[in-house]
C-alpha atoms as a PDB file:
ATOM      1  CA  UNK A   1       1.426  -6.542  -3.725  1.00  0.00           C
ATOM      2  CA  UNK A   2       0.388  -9.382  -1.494  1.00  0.00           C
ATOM      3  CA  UNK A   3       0.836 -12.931  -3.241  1.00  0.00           C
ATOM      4  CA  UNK A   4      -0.507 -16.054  -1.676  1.00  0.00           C
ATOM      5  CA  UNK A   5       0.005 -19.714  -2.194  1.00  0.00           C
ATOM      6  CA  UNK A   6      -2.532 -21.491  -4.343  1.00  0.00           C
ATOM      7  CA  UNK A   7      -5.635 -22.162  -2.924  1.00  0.00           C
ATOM      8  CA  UNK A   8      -4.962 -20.089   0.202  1.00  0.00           C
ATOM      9  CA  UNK A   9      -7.473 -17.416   0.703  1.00  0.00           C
ATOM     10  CA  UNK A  10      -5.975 -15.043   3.549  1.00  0.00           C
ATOM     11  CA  UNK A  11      -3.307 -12.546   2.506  1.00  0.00           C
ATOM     12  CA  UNK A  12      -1.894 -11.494   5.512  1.00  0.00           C
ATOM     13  CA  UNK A  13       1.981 -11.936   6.015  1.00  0.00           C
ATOM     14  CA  UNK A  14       1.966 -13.284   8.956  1.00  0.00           C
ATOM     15  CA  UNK A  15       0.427 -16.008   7.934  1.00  0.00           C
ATOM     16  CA  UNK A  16       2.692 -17.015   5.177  1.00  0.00           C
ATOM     17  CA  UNK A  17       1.591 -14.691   2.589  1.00  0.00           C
ATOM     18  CA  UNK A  18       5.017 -12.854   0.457  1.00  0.00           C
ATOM     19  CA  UNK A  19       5.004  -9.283  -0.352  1.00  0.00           C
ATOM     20  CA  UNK A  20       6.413  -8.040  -3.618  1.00  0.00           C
ATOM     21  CA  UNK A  21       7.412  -4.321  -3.760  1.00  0.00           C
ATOM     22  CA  UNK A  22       5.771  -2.527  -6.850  1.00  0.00           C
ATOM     23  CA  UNK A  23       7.865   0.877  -8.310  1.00  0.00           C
ATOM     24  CA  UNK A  24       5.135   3.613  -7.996  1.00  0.00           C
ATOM     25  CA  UNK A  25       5.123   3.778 -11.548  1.00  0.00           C
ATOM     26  CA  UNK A  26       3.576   0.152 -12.187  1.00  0.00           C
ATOM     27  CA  UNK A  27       0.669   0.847 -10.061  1.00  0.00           C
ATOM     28  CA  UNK A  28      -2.649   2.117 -11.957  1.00  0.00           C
ATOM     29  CA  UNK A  29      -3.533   5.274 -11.809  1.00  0.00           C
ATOM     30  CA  UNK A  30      -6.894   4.444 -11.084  1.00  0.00           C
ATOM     31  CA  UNK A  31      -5.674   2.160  -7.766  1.00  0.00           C
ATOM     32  CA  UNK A  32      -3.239   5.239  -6.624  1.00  0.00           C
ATOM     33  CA  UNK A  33      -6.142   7.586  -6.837  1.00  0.00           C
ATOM     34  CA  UNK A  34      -8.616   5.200  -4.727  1.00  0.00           C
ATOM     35  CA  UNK A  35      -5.636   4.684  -2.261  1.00  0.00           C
ATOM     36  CA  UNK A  36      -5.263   8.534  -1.886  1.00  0.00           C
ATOM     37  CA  UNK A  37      -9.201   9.204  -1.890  1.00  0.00           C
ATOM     38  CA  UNK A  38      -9.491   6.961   0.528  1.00  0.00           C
ATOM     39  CA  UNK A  39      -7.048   8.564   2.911  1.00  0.00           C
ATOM     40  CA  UNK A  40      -7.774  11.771   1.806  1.00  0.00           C
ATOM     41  CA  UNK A  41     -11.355  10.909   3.328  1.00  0.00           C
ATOM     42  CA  UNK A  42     -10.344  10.269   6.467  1.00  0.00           C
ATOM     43  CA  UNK A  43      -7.553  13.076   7.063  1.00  0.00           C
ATOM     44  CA  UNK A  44      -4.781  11.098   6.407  1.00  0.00           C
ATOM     45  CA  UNK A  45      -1.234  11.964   4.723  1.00  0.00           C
ATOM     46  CA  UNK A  46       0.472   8.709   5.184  1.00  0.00           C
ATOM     47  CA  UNK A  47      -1.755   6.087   5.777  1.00  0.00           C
ATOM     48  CA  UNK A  48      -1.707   2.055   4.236  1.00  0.00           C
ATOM     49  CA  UNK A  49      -4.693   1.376   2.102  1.00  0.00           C
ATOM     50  CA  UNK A  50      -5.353  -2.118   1.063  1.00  0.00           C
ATOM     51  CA  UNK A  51      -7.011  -3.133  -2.410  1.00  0.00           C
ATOM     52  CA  UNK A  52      -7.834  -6.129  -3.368  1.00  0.00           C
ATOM     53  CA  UNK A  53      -8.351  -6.494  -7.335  1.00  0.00           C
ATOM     54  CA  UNK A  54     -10.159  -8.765  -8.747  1.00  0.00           C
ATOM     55  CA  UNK A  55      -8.603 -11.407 -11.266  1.00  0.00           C
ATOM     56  CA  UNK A  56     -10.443 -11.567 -14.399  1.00  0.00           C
ATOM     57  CA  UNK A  57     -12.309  -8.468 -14.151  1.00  0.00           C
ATOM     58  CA  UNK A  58      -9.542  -5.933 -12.814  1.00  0.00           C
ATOM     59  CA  UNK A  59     -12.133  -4.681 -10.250  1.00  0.00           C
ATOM     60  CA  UNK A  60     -10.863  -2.703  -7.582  1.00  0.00           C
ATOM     61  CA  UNK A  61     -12.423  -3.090  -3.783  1.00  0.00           C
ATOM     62  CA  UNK A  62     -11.105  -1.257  -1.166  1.00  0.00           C
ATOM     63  CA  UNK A  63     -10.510  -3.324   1.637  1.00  0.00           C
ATOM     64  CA  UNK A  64      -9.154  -1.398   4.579  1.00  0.00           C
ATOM     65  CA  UNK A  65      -7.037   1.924   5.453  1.00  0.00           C
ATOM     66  CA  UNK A  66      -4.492   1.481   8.213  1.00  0.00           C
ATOM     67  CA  UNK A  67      -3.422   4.672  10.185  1.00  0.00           C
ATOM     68  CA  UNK A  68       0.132   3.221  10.755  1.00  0.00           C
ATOM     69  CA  UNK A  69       0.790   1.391   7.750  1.00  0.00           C
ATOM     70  CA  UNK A  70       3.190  -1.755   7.759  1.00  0.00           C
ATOM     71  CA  UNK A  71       6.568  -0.898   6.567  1.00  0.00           C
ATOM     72  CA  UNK A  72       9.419  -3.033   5.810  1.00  0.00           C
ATOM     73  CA  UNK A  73      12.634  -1.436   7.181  1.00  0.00           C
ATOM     74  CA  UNK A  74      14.885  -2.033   4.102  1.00  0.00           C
ATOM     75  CA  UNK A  75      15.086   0.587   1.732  1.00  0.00           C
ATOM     76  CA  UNK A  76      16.266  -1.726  -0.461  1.00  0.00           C
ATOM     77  CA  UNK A  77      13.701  -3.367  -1.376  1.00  0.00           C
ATOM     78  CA  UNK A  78      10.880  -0.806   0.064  1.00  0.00           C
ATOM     79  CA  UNK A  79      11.309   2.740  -1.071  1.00  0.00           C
ATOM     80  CA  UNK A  80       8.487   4.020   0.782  1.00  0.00           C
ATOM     81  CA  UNK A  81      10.527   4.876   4.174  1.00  0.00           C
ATOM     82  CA  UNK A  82      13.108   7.148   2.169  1.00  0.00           C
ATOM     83  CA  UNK A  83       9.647   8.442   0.735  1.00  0.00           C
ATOM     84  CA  UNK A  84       8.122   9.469   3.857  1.00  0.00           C
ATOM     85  CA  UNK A  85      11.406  10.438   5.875  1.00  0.00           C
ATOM     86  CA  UNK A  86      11.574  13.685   2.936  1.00  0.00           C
ATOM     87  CA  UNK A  87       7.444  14.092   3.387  1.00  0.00           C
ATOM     88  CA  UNK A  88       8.083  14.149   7.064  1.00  0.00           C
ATOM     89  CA  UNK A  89      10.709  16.729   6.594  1.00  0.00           C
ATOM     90  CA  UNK A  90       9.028  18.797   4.089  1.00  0.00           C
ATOM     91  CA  UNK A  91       6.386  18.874   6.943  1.00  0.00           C
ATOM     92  CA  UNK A  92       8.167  19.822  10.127  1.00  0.00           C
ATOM     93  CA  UNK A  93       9.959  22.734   7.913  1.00  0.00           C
ATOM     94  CA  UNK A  94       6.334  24.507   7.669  1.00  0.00           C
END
């Protein structure tokens, strides 16, 4: 989750925005099945997607889908490289 300062409309981090982690199990089923569409689509197994959701409404846009998504390297505070270390293993076992 991408959170900007008021006013501010570009959500990148390098320009300032901060990131806040979310637990898998806080994000919407109906946003994780759009993110995983979306990279299904174009024959991806780890990919980033960004949504943006709408305020008000809830209204989820896709934005974008990243082959090499951004990553923080601290797995304590971003799961997701533990996460795809074991898919990457699970994958070079076949």
């Amino acid at each position: 989750k991408i959170i900007t300062a008021k006013g501010e409309f570009r959500h990148n981090i390098a320009l300032g925005a901060d990131e806040e982690f979310l637990p898998i199990a806080k994000i919407p089923d109906s946003i994780s099945k759009l993110a995983v569409t979306a990279a299904s689509f174009l024959s991806l197994q780890i990919a980033g997607v960004d949504i943006a959701v709408e305020k008000g409404t809830g209204k989820a846009f896709l934005v974008e889908v990243n082959r090499g998504p951004g990553l923080t390297y601290d797995v304590k505070i971003s799961p997701e490289i533990d996460e795809i270390a074991k898919f990457l293993g699970k994958e070079s076992g076949k």
